[in-house]
C-alpha atoms as a PDB file:
ATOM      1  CA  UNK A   1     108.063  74.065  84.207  1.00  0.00           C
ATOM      2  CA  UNK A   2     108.646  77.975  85.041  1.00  0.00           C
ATOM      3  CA  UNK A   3     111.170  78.536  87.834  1.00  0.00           C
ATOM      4  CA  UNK A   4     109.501  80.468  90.361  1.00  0.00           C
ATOM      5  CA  UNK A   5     111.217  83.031  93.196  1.00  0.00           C
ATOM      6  CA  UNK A   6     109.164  83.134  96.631  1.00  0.00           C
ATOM      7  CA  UNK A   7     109.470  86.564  98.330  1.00  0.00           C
ATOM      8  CA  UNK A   8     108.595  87.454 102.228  1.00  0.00           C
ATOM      9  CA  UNK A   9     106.941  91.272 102.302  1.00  0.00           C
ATOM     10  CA  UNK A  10     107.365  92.052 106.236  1.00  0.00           C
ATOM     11  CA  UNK A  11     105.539  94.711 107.912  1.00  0.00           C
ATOM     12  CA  UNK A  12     104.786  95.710 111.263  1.00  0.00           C
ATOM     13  CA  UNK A  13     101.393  93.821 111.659  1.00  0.00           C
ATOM     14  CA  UNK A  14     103.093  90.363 110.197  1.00  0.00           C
ATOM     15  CA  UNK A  15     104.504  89.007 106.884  1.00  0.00           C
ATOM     16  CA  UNK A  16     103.528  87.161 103.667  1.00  0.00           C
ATOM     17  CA  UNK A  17     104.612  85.515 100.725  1.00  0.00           C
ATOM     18  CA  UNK A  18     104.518  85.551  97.180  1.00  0.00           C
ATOM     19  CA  UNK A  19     106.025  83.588  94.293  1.00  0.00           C
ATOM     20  CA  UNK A  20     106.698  85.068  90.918  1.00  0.00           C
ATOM     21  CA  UNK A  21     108.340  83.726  87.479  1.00  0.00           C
ATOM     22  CA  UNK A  22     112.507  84.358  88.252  1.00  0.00           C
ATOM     23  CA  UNK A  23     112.629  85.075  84.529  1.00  0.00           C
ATOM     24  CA  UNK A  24     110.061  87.936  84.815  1.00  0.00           C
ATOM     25  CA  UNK A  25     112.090  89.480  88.147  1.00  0.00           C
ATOM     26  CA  UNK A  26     115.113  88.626  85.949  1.00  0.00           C
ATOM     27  CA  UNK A  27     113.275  90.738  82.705  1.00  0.00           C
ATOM     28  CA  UNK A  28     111.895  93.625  84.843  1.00  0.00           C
ATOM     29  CA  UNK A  29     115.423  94.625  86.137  1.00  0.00           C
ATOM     30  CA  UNK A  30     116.415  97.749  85.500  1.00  0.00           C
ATOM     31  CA  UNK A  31     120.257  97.322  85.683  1.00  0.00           C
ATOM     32  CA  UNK A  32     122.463  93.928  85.248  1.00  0.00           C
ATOM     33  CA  UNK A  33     123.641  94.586  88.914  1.00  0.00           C
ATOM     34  CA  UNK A  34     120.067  95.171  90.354  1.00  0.00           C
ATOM     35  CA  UNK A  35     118.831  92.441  93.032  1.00  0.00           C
ATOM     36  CA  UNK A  36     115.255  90.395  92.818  1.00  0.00           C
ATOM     37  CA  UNK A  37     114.225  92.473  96.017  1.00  0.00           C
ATOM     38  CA  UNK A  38     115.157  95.622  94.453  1.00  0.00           C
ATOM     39  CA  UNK A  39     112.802  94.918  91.073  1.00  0.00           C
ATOM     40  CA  UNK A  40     110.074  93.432  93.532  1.00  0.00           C
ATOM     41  CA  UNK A  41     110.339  96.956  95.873  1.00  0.00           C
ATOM     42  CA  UNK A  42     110.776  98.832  92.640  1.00  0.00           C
ATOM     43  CA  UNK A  43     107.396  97.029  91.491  1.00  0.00           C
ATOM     44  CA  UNK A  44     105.741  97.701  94.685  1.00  0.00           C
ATOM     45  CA  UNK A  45     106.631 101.444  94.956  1.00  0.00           C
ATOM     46  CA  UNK A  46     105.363 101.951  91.678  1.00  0.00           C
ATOM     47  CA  UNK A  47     102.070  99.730  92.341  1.00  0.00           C
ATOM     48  CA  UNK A  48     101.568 102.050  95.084  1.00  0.00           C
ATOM     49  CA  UNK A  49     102.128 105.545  92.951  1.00  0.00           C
ATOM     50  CA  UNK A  50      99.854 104.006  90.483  1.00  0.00           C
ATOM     51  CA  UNK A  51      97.192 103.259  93.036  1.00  0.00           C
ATOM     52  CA  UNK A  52      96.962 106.759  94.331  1.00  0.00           C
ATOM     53  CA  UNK A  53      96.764 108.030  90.756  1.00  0.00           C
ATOM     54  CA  UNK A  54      94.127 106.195  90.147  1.00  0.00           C
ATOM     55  CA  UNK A  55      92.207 106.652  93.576  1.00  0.00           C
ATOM     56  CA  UNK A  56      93.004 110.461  93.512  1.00  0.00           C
ATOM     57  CA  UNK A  57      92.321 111.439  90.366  1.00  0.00           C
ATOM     58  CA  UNK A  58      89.620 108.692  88.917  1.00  0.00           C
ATOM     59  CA  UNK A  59      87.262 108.818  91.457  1.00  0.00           C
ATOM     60  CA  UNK A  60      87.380 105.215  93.156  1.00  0.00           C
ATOM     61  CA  UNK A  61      85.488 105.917  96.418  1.00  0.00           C
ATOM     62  CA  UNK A  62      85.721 108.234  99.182  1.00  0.00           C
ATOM     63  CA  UNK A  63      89.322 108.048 100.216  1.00  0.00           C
ATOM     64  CA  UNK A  64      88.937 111.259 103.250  1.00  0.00           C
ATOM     65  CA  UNK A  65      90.181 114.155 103.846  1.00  0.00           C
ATOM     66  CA  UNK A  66      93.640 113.436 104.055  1.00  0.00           C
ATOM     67  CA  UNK A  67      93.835 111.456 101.030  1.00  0.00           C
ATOM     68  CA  UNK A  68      95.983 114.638  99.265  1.00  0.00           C
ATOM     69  CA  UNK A  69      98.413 114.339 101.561  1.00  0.00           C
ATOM     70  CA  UNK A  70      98.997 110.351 101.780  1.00  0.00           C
ATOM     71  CA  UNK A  71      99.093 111.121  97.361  1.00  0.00           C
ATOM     72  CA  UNK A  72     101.715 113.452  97.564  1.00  0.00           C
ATOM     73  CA  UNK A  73     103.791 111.472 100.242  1.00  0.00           C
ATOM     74  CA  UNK A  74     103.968 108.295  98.160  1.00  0.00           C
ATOM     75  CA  UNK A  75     104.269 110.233  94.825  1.00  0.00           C
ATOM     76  CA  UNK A  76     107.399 111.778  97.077  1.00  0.00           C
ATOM     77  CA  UNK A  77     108.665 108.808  97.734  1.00  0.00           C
ATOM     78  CA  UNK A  78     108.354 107.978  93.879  1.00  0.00           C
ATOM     79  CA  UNK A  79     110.688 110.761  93.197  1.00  0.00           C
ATOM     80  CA  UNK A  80     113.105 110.211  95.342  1.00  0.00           C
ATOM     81  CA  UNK A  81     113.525 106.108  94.344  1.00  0.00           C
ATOM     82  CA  UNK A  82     113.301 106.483  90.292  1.00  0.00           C
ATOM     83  CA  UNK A  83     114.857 110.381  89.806  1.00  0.00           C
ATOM     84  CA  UNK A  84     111.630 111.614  88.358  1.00  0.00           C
ATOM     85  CA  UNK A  85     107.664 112.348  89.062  1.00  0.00           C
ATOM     86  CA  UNK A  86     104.871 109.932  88.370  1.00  0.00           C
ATOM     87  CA  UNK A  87     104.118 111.768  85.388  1.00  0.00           C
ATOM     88  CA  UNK A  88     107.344 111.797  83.793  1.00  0.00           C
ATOM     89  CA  UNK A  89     107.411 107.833  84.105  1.00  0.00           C
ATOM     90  CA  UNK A  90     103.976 107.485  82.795  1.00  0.00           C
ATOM     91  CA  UNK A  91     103.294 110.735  80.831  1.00  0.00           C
ATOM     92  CA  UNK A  92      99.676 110.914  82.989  1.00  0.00           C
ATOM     93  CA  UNK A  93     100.650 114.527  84.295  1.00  0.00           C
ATOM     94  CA  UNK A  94      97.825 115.892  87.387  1.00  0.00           C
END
């Protein structure tokens, strides 16, 4: 049987859990030093960067006006977490 991890994602409207594989977490770390939550918020960020991409610039619906802005903030974000853009992690340039 696969040894699972549970993980609690809180926001400000409530929480919710989640197991995963520990092996994967364990396989998906970047670093030997690197915590579970730090590969599972490393995971998310990216999720989310991917996500815009793909809204953004593949045409999944009408996201609004603002939609630029909310790209560019997470993309930001991005940046700041993993020391490069979007592209340079995935080679997809704008």
């Amino acid at each position: 049987m696969v040894e699972e991890v549970t993980f609690t994602v809180s926001g400000p409207d409530g929480e919710d859990e989640f197991a995963v594989p520990e092996r994967l977490v364990e396989l998906l770390a970047e670093e030997d030093d690197e915590s579970q939550a730090q590969v599972v918020a490393d995971l998310a960020l990216m999720s989310f960067a991917q996500r815009a991409h793909m809204i953004g610039h593949h045409g999944e619906g009408d996201v609004g006006a603002d939609f630029e802005e909310l790209e560019e903030a997470v993309l930001d974000r991005f940046e700041e977490r993993f020391g490069m853009t979007f592209g340079e992690a995935t080679g997809h340039q704008h």
